[in-house]
N, C-alpha and C. Protein backbone atom coordinates (compact mmCIF):
# COMPACT_ATOMS: atom_id res chain seq x y z
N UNK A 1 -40.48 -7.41 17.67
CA UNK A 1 -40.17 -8.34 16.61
C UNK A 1 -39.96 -7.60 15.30
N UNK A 2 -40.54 -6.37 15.14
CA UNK A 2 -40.60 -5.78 13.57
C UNK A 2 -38.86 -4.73 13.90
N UNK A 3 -39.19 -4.46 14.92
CA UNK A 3 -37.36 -4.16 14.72
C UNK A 3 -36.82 -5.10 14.73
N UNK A 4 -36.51 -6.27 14.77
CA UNK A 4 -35.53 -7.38 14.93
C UNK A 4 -35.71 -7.54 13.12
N UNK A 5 -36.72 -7.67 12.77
CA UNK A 5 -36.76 -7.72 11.30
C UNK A 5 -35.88 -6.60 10.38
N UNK A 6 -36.62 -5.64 11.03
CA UNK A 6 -35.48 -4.35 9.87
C UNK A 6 -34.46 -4.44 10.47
N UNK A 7 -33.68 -4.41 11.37
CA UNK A 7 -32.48 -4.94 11.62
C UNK A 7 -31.79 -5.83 10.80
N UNK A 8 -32.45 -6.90 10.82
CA UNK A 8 -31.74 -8.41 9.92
C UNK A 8 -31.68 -7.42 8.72
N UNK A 9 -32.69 -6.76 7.86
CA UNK A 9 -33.44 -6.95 6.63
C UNK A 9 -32.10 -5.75 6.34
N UNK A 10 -31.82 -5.01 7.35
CA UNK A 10 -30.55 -3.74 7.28
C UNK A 10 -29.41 -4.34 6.74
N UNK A 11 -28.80 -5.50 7.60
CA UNK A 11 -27.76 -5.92 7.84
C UNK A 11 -27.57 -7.10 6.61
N UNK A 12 -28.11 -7.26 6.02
CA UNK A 12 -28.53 -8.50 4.71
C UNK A 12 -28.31 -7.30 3.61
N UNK A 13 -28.74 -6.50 3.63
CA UNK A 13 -28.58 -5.17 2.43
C UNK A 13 -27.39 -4.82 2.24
N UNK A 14 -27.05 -4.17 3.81
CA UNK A 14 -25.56 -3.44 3.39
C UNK A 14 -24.60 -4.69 2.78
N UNK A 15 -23.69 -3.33 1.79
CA UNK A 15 -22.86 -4.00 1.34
C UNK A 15 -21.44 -4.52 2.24
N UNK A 16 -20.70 -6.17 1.83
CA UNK A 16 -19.68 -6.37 2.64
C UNK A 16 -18.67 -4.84 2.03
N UNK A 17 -17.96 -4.77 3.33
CA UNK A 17 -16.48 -4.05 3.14
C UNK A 17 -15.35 -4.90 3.05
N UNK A 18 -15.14 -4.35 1.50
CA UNK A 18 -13.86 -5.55 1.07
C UNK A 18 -12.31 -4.47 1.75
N UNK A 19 -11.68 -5.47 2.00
CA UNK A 19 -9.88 -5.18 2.51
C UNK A 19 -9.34 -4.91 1.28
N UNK A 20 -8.35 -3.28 1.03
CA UNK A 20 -7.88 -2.90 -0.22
C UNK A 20 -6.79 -3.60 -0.09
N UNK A 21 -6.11 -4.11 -1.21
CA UNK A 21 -5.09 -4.74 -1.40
C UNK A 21 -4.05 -3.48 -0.62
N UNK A 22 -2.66 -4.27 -0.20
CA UNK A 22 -2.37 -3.59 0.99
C UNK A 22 -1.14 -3.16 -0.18
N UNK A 23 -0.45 -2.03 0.30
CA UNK A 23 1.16 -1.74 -0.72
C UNK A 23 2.09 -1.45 0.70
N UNK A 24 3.14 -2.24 0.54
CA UNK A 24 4.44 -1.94 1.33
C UNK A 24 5.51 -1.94 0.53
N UNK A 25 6.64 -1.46 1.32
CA UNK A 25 7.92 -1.55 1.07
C UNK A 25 8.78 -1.84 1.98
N UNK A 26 9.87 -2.44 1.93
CA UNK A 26 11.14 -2.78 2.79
C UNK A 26 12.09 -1.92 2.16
N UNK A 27 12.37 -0.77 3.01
CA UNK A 27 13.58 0.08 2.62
C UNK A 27 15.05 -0.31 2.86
N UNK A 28 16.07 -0.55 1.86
CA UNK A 28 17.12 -0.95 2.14
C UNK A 28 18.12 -0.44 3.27
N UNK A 29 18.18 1.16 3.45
CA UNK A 29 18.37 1.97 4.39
C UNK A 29 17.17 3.03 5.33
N UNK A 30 17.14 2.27 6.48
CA UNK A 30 15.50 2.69 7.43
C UNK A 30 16.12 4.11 7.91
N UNK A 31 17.26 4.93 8.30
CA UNK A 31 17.52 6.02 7.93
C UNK A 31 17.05 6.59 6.93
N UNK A 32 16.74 6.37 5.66
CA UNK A 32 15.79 7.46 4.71
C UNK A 32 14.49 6.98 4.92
N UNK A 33 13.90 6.82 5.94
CA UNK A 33 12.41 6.77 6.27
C UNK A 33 12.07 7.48 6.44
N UNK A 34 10.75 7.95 6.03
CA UNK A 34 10.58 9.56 6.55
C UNK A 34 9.74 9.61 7.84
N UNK A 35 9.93 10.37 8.84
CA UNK A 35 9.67 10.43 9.78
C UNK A 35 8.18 10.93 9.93
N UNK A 36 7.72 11.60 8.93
CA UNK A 36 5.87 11.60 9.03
C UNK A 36 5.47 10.52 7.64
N UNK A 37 4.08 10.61 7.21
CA UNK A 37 3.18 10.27 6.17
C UNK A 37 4.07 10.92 5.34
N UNK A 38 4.10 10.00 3.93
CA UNK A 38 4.50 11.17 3.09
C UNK A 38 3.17 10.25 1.38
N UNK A 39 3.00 11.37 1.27
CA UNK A 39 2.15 10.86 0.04
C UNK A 39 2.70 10.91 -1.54
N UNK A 40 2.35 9.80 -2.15
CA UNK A 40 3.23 9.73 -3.50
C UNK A 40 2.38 8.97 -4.28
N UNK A 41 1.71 10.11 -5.42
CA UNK A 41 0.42 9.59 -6.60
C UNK A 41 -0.76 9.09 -5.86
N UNK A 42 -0.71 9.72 -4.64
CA UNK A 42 -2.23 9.68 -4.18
C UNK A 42 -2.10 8.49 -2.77
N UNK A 43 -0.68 7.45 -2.67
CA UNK A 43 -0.91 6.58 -2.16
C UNK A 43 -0.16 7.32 -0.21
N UNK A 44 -0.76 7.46 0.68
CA UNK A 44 -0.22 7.47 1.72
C UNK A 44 1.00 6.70 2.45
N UNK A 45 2.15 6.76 2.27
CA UNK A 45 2.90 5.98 2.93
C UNK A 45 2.89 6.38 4.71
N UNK A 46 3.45 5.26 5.20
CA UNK A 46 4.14 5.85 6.67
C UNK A 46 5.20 4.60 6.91
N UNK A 47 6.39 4.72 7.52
CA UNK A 47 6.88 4.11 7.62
C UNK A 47 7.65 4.11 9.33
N UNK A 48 7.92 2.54 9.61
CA UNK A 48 8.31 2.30 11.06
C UNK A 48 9.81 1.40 10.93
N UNK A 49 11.04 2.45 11.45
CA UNK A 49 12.29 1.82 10.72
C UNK A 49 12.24 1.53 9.27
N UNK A 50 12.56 0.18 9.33
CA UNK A 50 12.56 0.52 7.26
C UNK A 50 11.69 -0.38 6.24
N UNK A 51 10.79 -0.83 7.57
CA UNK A 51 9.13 -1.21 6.45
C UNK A 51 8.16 0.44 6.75
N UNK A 52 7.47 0.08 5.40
CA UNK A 52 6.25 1.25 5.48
C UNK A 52 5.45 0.77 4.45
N UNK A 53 3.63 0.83 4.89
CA UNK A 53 2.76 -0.06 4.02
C UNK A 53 2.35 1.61 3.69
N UNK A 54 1.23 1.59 3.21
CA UNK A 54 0.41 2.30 2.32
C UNK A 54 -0.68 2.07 2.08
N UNK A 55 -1.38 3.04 2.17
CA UNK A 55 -3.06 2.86 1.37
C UNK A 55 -3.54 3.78 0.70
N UNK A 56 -4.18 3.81 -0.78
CA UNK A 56 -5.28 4.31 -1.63
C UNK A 56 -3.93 4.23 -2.28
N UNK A 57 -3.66 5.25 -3.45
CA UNK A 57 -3.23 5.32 -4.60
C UNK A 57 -3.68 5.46 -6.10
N UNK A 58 -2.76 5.98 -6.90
CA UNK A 58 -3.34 5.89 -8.18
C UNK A 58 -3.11 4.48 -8.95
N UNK A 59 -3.83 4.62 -9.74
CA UNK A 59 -4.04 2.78 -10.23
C UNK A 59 -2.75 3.00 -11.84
N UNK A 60 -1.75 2.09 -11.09
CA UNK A 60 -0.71 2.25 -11.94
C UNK A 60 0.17 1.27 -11.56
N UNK A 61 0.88 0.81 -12.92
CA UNK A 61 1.49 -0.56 -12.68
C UNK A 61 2.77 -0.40 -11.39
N UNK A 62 2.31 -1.56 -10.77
CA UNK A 62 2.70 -1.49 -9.60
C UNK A 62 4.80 -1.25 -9.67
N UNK A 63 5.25 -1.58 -10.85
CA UNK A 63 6.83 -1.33 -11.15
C UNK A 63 7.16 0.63 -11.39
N UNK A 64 5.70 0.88 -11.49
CA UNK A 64 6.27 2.42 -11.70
C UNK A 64 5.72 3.21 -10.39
N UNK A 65 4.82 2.50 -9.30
CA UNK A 65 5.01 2.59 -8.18
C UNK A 65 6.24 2.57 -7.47
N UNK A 66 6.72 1.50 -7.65
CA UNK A 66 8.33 1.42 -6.98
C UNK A 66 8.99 1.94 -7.33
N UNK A 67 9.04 2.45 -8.74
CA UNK A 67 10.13 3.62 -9.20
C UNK A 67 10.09 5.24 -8.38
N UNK A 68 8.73 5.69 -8.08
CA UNK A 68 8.32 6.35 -7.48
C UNK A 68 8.66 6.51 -5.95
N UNK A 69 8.57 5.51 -5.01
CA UNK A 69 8.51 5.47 -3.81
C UNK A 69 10.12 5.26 -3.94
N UNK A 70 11.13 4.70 -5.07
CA UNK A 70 12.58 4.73 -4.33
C UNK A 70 13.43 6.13 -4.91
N UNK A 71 12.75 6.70 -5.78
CA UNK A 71 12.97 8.40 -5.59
C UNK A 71 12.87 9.20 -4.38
N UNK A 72 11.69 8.98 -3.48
CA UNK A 72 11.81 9.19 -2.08
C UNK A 72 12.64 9.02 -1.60
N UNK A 73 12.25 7.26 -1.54
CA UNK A 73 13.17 6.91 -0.07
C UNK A 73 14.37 6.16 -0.04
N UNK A 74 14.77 5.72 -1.34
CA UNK A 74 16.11 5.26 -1.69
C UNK A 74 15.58 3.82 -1.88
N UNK A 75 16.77 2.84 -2.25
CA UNK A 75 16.29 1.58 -2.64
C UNK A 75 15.52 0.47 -1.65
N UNK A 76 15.25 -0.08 -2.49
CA UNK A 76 14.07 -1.20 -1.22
C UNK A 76 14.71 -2.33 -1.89
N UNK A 77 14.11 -3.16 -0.60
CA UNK A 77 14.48 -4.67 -0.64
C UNK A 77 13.38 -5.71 -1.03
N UNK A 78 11.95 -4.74 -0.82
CA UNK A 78 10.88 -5.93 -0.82
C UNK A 78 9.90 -4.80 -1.30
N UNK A 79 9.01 -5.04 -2.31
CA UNK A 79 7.98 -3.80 -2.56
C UNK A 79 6.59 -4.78 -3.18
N UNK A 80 5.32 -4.34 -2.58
CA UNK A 80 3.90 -4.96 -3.10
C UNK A 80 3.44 -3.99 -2.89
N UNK A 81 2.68 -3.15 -4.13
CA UNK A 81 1.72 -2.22 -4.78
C UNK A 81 0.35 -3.00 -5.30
N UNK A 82 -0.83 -2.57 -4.25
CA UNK A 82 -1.86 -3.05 -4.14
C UNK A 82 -2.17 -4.65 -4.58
N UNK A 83 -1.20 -5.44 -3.69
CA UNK A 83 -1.34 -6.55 -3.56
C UNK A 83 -0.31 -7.28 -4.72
N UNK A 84 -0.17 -6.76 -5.19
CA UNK A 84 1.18 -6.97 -6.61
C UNK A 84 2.73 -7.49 -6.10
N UNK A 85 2.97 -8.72 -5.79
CA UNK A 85 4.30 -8.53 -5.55
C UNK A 85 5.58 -8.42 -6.12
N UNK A 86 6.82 -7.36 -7.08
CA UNK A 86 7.23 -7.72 -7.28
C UNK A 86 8.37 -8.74 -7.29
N UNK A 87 9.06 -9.08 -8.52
CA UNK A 87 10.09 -10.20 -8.37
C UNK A 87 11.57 -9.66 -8.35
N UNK A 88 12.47 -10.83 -7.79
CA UNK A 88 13.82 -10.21 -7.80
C UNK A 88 14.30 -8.96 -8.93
N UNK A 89 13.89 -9.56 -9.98
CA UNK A 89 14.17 -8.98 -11.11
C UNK A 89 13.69 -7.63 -11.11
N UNK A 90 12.10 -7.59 -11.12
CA UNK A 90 11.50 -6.23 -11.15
C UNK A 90 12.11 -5.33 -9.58
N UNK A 91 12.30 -5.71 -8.45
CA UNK A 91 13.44 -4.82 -7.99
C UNK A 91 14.19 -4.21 -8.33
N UNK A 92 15.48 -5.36 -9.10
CA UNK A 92 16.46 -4.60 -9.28
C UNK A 92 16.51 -3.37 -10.52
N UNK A 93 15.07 -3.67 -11.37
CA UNK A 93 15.01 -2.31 -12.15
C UNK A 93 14.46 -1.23 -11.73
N UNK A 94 13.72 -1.74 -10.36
CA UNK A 94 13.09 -0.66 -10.07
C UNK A 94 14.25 0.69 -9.10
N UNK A 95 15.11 -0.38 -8.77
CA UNK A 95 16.63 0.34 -7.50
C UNK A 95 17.31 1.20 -8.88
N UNK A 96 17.35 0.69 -10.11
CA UNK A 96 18.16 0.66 -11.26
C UNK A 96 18.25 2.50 -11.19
């Protein structure tokens, strides 16, 4: 019974593990995907055809993220930097 206690008393302590806000992109041409990980300001990409999500990163507005990742990989169609989605608009400055 006294292990069943520190058990509970364990599992009541630890802290929850929160889900990091996720970052993807939709690449306009899945030919400039890069065929391994490629890392950019800390954030890991990988990409499969011409989506590729991402995790960690440096904490930076998510429009100069996308400016970043379409120096890579050429223009995108759809981009969310740690949960950030931008809008038509902020695309097209970010392709700009």
């Amino acid at each position: 019974m006294r292990a069943l206690l520190i058990a509970a008393a364990l599992l009541v302590a630890a802290p929850a593990v929160a889900q990091a806000p996720v970052s993807s992109a939709v690449l306009a041409d899945a030919s400039k995907a890069p065929a391994s990980r490629t890392i950019i300001d800390g954030a890991t990409w990988r990409c499969e055809g011409a989506s590729c999500t991402a995790s960690g990163g440096a904490n930076q507005p998510a429009q100069r993220a996308c400016r970043r990742v379409v120096a890579r990989f050429g223009a995108v169609t759809a981009f969310t930097y740690k949960g950030v989605d931008l809008t038509a608009e902020q695309l097209a400055a970010c392709n700009a």
